[in-house]
C-alpha atoms as a PDB file:
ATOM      1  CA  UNK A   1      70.857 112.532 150.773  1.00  0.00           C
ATOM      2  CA  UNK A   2      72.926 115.270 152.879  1.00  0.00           C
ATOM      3  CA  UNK A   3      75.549 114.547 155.038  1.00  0.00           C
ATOM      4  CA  UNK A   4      75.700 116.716 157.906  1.00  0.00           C
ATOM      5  CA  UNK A   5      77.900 117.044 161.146  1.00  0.00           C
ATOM      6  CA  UNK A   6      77.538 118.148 163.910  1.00  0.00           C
ATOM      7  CA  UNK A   7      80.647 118.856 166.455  1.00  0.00           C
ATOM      8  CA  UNK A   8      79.915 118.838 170.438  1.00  0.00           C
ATOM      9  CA  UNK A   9      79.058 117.792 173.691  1.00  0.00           C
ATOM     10  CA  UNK A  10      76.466 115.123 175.285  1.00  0.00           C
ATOM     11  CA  UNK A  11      76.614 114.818 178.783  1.00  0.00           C
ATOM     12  CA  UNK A  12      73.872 112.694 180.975  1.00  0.00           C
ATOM     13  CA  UNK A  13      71.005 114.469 182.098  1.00  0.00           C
ATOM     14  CA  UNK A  14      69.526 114.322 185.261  1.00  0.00           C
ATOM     15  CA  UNK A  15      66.334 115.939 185.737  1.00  0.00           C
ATOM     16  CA  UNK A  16      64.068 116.376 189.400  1.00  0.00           C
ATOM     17  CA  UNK A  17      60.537 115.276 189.234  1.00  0.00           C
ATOM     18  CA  UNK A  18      57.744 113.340 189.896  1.00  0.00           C
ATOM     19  CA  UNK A  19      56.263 112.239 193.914  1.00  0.00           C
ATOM     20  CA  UNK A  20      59.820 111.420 195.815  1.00  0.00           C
ATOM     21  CA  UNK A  21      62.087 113.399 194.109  1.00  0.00           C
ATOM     22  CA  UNK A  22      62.627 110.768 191.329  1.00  0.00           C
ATOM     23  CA  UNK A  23      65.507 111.819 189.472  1.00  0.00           C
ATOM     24  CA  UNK A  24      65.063 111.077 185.573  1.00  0.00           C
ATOM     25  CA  UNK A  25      68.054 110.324 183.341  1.00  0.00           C
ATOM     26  CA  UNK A  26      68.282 111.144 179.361  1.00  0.00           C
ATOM     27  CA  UNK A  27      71.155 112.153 177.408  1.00  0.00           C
ATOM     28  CA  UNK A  28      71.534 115.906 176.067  1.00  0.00           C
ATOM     29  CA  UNK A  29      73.640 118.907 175.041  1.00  0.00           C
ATOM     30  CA  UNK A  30      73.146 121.805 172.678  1.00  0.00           C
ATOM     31  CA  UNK A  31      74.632 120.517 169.300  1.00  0.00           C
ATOM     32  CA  UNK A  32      73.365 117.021 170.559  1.00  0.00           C
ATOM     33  CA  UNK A  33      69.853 118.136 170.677  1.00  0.00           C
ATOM     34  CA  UNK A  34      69.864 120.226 167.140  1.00  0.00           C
ATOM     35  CA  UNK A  35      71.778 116.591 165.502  1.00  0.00           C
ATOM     36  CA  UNK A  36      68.268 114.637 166.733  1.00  0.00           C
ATOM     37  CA  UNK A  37      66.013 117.166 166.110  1.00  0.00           C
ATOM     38  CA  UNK A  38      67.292 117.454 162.716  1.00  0.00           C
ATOM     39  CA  UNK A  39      67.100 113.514 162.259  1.00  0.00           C
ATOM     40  CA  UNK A  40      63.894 113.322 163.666  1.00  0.00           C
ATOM     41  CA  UNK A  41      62.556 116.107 161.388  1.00  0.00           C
ATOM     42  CA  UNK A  42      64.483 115.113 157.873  1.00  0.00           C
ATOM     43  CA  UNK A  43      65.519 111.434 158.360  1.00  0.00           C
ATOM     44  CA  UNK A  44      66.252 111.053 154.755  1.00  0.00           C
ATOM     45  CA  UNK A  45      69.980 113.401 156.050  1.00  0.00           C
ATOM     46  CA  UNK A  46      72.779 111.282 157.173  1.00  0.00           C
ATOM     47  CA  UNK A  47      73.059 113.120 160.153  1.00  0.00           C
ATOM     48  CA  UNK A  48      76.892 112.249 162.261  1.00  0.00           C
ATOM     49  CA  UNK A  49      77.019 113.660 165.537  1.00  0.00           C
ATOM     50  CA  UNK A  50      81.137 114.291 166.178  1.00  0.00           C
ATOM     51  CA  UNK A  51      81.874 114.341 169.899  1.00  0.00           C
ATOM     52  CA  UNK A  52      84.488 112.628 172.456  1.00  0.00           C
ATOM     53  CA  UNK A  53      83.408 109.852 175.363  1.00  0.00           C
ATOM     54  CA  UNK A  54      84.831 107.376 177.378  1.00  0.00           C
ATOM     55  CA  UNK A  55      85.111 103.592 177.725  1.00  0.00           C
ATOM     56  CA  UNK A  56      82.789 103.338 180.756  1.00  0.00           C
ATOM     57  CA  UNK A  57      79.214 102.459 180.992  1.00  0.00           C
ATOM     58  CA  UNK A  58      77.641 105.800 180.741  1.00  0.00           C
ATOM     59  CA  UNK A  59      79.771 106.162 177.131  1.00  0.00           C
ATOM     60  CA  UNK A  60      77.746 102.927 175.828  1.00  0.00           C
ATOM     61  CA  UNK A  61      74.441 104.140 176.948  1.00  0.00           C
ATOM     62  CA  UNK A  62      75.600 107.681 175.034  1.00  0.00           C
ATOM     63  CA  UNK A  63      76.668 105.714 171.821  1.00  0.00           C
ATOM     64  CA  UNK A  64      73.802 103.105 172.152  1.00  0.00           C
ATOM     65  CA  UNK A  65      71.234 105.936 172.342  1.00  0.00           C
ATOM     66  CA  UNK A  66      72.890 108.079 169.254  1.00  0.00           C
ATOM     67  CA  UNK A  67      72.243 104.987 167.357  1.00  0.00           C
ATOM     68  CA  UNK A  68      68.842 104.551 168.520  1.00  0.00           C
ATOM     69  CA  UNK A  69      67.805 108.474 167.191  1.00  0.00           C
ATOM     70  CA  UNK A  70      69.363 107.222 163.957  1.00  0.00           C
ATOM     71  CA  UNK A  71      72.404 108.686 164.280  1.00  0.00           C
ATOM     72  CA  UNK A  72      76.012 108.093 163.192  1.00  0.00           C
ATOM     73  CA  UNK A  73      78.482 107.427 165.246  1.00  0.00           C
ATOM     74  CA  UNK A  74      81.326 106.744 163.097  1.00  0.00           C
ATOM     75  CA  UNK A  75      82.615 110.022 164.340  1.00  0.00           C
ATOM     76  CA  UNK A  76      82.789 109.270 168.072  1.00  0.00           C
ATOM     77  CA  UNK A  77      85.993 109.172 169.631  1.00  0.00           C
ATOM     78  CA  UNK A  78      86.938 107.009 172.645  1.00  0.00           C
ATOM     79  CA  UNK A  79      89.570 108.622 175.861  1.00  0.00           C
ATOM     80  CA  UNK A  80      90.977 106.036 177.526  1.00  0.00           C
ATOM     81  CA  UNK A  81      90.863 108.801 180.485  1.00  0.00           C
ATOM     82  CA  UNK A  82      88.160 110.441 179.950  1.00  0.00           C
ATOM     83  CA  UNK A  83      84.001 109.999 180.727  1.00  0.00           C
ATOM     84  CA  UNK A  84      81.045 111.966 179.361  1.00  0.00           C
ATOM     85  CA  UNK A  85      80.030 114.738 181.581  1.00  0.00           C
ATOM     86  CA  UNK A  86      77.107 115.420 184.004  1.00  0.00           C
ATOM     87  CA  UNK A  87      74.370 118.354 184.665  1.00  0.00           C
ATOM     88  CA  UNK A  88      71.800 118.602 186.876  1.00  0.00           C
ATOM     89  CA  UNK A  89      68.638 120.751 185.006  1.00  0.00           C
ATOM     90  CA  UNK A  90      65.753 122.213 187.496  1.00  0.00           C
ATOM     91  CA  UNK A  91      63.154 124.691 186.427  1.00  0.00           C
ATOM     92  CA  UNK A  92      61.060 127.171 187.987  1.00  0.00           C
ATOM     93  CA  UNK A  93      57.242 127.760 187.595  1.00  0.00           C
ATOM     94  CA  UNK A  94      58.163 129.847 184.250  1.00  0.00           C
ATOM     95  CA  UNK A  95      59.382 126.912 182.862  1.00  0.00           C
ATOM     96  CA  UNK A  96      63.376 128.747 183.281  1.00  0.00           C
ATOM     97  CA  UNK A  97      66.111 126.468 183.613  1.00  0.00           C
ATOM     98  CA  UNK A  98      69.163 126.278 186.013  1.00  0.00           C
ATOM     99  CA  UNK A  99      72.176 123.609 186.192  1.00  0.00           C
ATOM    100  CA  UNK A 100      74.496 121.799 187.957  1.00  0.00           C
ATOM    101  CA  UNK A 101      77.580 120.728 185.965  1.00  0.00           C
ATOM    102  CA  UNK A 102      80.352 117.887 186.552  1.00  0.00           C
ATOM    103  CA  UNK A 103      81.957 118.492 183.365  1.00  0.00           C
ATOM    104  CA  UNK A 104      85.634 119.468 183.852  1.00  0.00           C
ATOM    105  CA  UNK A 105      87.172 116.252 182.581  1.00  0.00           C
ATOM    106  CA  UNK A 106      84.523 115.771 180.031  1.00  0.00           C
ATOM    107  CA  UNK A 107      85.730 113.390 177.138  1.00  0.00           C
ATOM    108  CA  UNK A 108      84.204 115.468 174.492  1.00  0.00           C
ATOM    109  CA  UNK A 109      87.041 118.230 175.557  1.00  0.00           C
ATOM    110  CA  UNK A 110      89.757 116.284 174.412  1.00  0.00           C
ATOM    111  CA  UNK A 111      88.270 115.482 170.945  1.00  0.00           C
ATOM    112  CA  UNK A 112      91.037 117.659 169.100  1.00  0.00           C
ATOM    113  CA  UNK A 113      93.466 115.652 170.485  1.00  0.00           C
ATOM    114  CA  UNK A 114      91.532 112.599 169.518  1.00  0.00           C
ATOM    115  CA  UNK A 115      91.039 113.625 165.905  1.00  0.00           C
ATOM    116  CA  UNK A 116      92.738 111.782 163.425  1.00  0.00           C
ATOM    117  CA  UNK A 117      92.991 111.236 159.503  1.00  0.00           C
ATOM    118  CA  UNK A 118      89.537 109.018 158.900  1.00  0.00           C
ATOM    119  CA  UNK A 119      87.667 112.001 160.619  1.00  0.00           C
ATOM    120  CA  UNK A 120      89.274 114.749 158.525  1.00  0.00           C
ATOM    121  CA  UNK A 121      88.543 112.167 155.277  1.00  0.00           C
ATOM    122  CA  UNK A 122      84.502 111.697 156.693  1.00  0.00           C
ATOM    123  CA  UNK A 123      83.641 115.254 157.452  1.00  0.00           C
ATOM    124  CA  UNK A 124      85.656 116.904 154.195  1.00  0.00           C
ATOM    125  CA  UNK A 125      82.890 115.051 152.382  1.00  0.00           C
ATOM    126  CA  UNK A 126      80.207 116.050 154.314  1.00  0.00           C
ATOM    127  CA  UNK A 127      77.323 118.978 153.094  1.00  0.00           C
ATOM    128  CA  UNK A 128      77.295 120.942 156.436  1.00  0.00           C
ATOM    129  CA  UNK A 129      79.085 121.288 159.337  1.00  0.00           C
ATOM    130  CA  UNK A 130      77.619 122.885 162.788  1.00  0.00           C
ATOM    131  CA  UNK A 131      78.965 123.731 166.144  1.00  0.00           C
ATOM    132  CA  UNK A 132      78.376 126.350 168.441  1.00  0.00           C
ATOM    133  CA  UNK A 133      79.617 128.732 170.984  1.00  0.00           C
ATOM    134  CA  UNK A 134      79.681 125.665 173.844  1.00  0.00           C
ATOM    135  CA  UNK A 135      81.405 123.632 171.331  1.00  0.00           C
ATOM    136  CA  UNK A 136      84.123 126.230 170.947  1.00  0.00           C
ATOM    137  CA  UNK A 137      84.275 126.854 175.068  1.00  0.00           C
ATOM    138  CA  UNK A 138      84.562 123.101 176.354  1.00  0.00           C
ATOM    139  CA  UNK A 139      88.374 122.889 174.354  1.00  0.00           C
ATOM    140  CA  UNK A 140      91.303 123.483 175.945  1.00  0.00           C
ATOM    141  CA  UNK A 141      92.661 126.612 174.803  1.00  0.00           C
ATOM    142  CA  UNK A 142      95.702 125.123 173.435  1.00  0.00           C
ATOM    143  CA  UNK A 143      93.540 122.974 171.490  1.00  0.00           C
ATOM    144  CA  UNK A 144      91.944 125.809 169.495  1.00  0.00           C
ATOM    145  CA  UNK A 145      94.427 126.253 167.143  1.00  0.00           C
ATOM    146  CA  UNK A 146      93.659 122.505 165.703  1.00  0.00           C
ATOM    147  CA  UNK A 147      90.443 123.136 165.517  1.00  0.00           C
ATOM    148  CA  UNK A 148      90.324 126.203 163.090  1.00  0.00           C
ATOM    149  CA  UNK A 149      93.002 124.223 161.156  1.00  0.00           C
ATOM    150  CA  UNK A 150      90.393 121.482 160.828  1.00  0.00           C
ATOM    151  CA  UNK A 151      88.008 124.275 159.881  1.00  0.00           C
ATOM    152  CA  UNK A 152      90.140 125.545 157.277  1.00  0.00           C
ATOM    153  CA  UNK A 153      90.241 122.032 155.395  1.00  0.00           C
ATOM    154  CA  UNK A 154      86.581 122.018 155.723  1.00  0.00           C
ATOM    155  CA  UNK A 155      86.129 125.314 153.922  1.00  0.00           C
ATOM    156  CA  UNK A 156      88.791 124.652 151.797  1.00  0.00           C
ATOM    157  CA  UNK A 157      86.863 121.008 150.579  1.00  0.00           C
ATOM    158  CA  UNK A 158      83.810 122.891 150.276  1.00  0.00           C
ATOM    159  CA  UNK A 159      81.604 122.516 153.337  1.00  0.00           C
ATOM    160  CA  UNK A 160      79.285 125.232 154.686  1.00  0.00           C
ATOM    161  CA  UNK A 161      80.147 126.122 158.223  1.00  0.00           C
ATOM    162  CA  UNK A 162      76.933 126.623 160.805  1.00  0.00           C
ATOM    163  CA  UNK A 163      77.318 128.232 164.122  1.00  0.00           C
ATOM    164  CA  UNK A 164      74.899 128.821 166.984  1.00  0.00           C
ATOM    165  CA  UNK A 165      77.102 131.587 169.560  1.00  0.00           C
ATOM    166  CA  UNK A 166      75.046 129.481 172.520  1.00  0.00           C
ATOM    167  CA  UNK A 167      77.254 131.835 174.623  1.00  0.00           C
ATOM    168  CA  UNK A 168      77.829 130.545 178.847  1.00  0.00           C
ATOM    169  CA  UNK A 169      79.677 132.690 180.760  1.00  0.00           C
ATOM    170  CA  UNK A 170      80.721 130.210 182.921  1.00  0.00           C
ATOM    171  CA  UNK A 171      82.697 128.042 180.464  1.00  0.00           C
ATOM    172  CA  UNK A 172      85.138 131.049 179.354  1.00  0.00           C
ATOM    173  CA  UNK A 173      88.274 132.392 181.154  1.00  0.00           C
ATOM    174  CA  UNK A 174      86.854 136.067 180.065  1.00  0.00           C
ATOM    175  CA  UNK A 175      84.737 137.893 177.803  1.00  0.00           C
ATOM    176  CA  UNK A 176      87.843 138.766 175.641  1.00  0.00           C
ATOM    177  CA  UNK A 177      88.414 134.885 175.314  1.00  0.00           C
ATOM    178  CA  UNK A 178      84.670 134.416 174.266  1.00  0.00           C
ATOM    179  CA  UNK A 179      84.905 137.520 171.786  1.00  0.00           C
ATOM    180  CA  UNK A 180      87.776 136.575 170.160  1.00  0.00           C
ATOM    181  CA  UNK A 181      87.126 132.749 169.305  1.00  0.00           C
ATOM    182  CA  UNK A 182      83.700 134.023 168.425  1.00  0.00           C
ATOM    183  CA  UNK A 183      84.869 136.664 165.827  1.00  0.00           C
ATOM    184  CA  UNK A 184      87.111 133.643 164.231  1.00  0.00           C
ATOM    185  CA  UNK A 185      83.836 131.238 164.273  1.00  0.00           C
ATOM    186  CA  UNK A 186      81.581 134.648 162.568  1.00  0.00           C
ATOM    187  CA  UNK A 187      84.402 134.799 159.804  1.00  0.00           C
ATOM    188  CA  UNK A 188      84.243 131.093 158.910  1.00  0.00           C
ATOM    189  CA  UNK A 189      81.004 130.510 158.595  1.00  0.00           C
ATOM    190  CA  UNK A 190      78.181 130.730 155.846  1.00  0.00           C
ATOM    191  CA  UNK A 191      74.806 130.594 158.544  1.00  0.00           C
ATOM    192  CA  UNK A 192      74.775 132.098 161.926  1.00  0.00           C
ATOM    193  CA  UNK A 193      71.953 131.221 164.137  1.00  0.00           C
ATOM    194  CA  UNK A 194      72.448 133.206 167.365  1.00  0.00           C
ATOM    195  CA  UNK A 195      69.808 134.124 169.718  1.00  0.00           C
ATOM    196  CA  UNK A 196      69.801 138.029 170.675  1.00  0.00           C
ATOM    197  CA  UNK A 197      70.228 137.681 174.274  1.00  0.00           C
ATOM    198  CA  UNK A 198      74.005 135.911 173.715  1.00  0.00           C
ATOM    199  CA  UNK A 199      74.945 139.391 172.072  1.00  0.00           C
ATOM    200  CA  UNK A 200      72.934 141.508 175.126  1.00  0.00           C
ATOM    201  CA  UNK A 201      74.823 139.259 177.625  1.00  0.00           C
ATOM    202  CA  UNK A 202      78.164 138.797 175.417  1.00  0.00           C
ATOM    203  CA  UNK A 203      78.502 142.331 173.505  1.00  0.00           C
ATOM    204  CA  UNK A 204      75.724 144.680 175.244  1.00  0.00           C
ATOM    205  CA  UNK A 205      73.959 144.699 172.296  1.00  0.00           C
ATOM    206  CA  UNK A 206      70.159 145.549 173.314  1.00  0.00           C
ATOM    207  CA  UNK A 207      68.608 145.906 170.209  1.00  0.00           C
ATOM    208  CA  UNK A 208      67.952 143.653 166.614  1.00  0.00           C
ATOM    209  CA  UNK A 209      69.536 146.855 164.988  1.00  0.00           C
ATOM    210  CA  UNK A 210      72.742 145.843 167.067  1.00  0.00           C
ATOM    211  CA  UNK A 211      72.881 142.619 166.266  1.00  0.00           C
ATOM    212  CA  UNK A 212      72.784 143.277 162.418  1.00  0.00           C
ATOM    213  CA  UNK A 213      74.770 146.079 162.378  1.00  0.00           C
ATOM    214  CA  UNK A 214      78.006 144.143 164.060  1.00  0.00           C
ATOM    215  CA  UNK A 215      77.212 140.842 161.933  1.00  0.00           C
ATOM    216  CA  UNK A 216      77.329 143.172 158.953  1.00  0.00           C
ATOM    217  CA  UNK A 217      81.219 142.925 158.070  1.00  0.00           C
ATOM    218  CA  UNK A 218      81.497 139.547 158.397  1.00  0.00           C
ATOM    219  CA  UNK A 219      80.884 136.979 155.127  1.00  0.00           C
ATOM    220  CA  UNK A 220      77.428 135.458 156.783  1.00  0.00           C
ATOM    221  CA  UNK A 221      75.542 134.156 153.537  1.00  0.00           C
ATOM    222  CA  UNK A 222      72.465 133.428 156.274  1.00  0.00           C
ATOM    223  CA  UNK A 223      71.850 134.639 158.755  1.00  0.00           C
ATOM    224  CA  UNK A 224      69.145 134.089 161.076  1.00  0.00           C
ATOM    225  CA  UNK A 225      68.290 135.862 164.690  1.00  0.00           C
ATOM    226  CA  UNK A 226      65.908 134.495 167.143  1.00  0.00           C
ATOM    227  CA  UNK A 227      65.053 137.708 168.885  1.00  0.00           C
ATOM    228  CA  UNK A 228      63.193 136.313 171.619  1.00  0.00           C
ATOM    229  CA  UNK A 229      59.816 134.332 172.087  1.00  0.00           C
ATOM    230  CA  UNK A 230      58.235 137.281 169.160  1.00  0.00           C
ATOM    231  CA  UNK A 231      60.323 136.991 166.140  1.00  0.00           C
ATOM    232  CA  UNK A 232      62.590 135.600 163.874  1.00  0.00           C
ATOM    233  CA  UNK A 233      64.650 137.742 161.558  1.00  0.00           C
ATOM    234  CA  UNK A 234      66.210 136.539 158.578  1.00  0.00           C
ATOM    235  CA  UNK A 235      69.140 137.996 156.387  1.00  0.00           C
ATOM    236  CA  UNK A 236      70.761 136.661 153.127  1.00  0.00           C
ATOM    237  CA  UNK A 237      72.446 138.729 150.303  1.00  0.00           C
ATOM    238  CA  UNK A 238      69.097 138.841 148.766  1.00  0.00           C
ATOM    239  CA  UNK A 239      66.976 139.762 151.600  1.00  0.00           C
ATOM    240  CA  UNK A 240      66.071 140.380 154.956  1.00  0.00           C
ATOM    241  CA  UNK A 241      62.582 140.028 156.741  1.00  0.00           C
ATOM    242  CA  UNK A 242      60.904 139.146 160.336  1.00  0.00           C
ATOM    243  CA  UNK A 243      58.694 136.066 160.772  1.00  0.00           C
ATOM    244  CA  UNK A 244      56.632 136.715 164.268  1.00  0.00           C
ATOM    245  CA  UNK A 245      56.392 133.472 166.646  1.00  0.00           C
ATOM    246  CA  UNK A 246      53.211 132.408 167.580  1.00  0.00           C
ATOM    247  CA  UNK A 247      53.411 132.550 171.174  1.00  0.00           C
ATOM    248  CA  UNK A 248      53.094 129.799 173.516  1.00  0.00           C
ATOM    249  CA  UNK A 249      51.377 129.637 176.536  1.00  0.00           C
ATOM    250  CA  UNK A 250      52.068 126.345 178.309  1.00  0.00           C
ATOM    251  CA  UNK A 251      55.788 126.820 179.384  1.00  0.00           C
ATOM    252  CA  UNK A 252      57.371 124.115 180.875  1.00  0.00           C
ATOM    253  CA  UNK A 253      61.041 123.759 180.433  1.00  0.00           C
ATOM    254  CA  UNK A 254      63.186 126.232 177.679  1.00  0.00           C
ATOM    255  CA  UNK A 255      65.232 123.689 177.358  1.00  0.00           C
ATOM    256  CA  UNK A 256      66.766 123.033 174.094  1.00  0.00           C
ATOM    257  CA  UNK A 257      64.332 125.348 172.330  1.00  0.00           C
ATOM    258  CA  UNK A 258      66.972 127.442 170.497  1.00  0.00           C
ATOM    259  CA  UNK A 259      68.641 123.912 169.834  1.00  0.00           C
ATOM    260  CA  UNK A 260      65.561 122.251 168.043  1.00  0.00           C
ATOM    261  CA  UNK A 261      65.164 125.505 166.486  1.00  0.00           C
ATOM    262  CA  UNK A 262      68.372 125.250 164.712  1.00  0.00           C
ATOM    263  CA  UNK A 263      68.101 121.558 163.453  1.00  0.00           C
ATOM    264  CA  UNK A 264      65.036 121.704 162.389  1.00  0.00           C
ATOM    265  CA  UNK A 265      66.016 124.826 160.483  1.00  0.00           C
ATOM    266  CA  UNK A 266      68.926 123.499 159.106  1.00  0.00           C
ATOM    267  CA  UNK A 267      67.482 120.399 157.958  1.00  0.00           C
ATOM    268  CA  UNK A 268      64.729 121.988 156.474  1.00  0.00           C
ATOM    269  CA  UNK A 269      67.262 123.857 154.749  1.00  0.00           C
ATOM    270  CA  UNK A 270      69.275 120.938 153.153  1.00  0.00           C
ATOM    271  CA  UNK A 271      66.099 119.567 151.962  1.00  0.00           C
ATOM    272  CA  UNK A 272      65.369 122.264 150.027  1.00  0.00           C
ATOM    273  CA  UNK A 273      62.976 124.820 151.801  1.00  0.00           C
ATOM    274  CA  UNK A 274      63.023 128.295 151.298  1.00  0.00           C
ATOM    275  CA  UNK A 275      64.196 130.133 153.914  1.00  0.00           C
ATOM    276  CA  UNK A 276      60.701 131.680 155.171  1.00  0.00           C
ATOM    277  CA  UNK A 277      59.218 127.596 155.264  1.00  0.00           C
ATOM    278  CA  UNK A 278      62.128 126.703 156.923  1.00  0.00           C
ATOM    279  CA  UNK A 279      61.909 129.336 159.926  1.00  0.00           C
ATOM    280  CA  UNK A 280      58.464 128.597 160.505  1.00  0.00           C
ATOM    281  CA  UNK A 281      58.826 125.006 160.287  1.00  0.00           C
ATOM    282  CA  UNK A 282      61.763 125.644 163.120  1.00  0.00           C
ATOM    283  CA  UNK A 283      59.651 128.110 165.137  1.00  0.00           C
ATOM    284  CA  UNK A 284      56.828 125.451 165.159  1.00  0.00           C
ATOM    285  CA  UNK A 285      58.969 122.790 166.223  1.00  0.00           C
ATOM    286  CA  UNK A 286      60.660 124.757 169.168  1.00  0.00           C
ATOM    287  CA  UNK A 287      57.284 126.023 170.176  1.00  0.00           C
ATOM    288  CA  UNK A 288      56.224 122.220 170.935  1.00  0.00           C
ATOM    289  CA  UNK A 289      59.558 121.400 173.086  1.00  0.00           C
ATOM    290  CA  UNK A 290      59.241 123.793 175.710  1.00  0.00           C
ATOM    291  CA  UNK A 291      55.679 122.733 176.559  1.00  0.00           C
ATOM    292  CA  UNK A 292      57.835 119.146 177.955  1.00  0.00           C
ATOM    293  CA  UNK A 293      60.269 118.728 180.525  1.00  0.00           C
ATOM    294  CA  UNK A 294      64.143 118.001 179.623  1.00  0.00           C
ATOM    295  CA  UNK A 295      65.874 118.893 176.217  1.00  0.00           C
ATOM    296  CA  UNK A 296      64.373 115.978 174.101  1.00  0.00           C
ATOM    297  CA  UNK A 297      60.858 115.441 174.085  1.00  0.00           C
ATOM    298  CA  UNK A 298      58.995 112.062 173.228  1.00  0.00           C
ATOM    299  CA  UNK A 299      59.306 111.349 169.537  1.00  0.00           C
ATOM    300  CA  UNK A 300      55.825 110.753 168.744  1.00  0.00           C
ATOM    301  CA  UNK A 301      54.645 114.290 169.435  1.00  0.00           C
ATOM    302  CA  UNK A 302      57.276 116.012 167.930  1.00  0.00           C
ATOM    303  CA  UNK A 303      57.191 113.642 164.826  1.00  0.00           C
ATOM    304  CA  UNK A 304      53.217 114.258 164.598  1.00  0.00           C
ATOM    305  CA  UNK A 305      53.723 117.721 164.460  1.00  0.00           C
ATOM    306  CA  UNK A 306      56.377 117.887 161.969  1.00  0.00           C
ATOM    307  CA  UNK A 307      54.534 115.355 159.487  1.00  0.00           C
ATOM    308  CA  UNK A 308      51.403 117.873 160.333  1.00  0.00           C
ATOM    309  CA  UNK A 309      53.668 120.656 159.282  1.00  0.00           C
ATOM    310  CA  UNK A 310      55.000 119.215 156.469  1.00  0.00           C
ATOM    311  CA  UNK A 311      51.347 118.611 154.939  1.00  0.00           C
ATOM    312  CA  UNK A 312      50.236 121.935 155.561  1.00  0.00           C
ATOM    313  CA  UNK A 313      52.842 123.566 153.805  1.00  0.00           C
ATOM    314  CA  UNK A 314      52.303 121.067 150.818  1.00  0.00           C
ATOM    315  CA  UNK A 315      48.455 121.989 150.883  1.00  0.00           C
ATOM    316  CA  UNK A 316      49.554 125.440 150.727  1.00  0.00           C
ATOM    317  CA  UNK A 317      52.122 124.673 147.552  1.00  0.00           C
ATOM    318  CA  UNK A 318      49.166 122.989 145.482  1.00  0.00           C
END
């Protein structure tokens, strides 16, 4: 069994739709989505999701449904003045998303100041450890500093690091800000995950060629490019090759696709899969969420086609 963490926000969804403008409610955020999508896909992990809330109503539905995808919450952190945060999601014919946010005083943005000596203990034990770029942008700046200290004992006791850039504008104070904390999260980690428009939006960089060549001089033992609904390109110390996506044509919300991508990925990958299993595994399962509205789809259609998956690539092995 692995033990993995993953370090972020949930907020409470709310999502137009339906004859009257009913307004749907489900819980969701980037590292969020990848911690169920990995549990749903390998629920042999012990997957904790580490995040802040609050003591309100809202917080309880969060924890309650954490528990209900299976996973831990030993690593939730209560504010006493602090609730989960809100978004608003709507998408356009293509299936492209915009928000709404209410997320300022988000609990999950104090959750360096809520991290104490049990939580350094849990996650020092842990396999893996993932955040991403979001993760990094919702702390307070003078909370950073604890954070890559807290990173440091991680590498130090052994953990590989995961990041996903997942860069938003919006949640910076500049790009210098966003460049800087994301050079510091590049160095640390073992597997990057980014897609290649946070580098076109972030960096300028236009091209797969970019992207490589400015990942190049950091210490990435994996690392792994989604370069856009065509390909997937993979790099180790060993290798480097494109998978192509088979493309979808039934669009209906982007949501979370680069998220189930990565936990599906990842989980595949502490289970065991080889890299090129694992990608297509991840492509397949990302492929399925955007044909459904809102970042987590139903469980029995994403769990049918990972157990369909699963068999396949065993009838392939034998």
């Amino acid at each position: 069994m692995q033990k993995i963490v993953l370090f972020g926000e949930c907020m409470l969804e709310l999502r137009q739709g339906g004859e009257g403008n009913i307004m749907h409610r489900s819980f969701a955020g980037d590292v969020f989505n990848t911690a169920v999508y990995l549990k749903r896909a390998f629920f042999e992990h012990q997957v904790s999701f580490m995040s802040g809330v609050g003591h309100d109503v809202i917080s309880q539905e969060l924890a309650a449904n954490c528990q209900a995808e299976g996973l831990q919450t030993s690593l939730l952190r209560r504010s006493a003045s602090h609730n989960p945060g809100i978004y608003l999601v709507q998408t356009d014919e293509h299936g492209e998303r915009s928000f709404l946010y209410w997320r300022e005083n988000s609990a999950a943005r104090q959750m360096m100041k809520l991290l104490d000596d049990d939580i350094r203990n849990t996650v020092c034990k842990a396999d893996l450890f993932f955040f991403s770029g979001i993760s990094l942008a919702i702390l307070a700046p003078e909370d950073r500093a604890t954070f890559w200290q807290f990173l440091s004992e991680l590498q130090e006791a052994g953990v590989t690091i995961a990041f996903d850039p997942n860069y938003r504008a919006r949640l910076w104070q500049s790009e210098d800000d966003a460049r800087h904390q994301f050079s510091l999260a590049f160095a640390a980690s073992a597997i990057v995950l980014p897609g290649i428009e946070d580098f076109a939006t972030l960096y300028g960089h236009q091209t797969l060629e970019d992207v490589v060549a400015f990942c190049a001089p950091f210490n990435i033992k994996e690392l792994i490019i989604k370069n856009g609904p065509s390909s997937v390109f993979c790099k180790t110390e060993y290798c480097h090759f494109s998978l192509p996506v088979e493309p979808v044509k039934n669009v209906v919300d982007t949501t979370s696709a680069g998220d189930s991508f990565n936990g599906v990925y990842l989980g595949a990958r502490q289970a065991g899969y080889d890299i090129k299993l694992a990608v297509e595994l991840a492509a397949k399962a990302a492929g399925l969420v955007i044909q459904f509205p809102g970042a987590i789809v139903p469980n029995e259609n994403f769990s049918e086609l990972i157990r369909a998956q699963l068999l396949a690539f065993e009838h392939q092995a034998s």
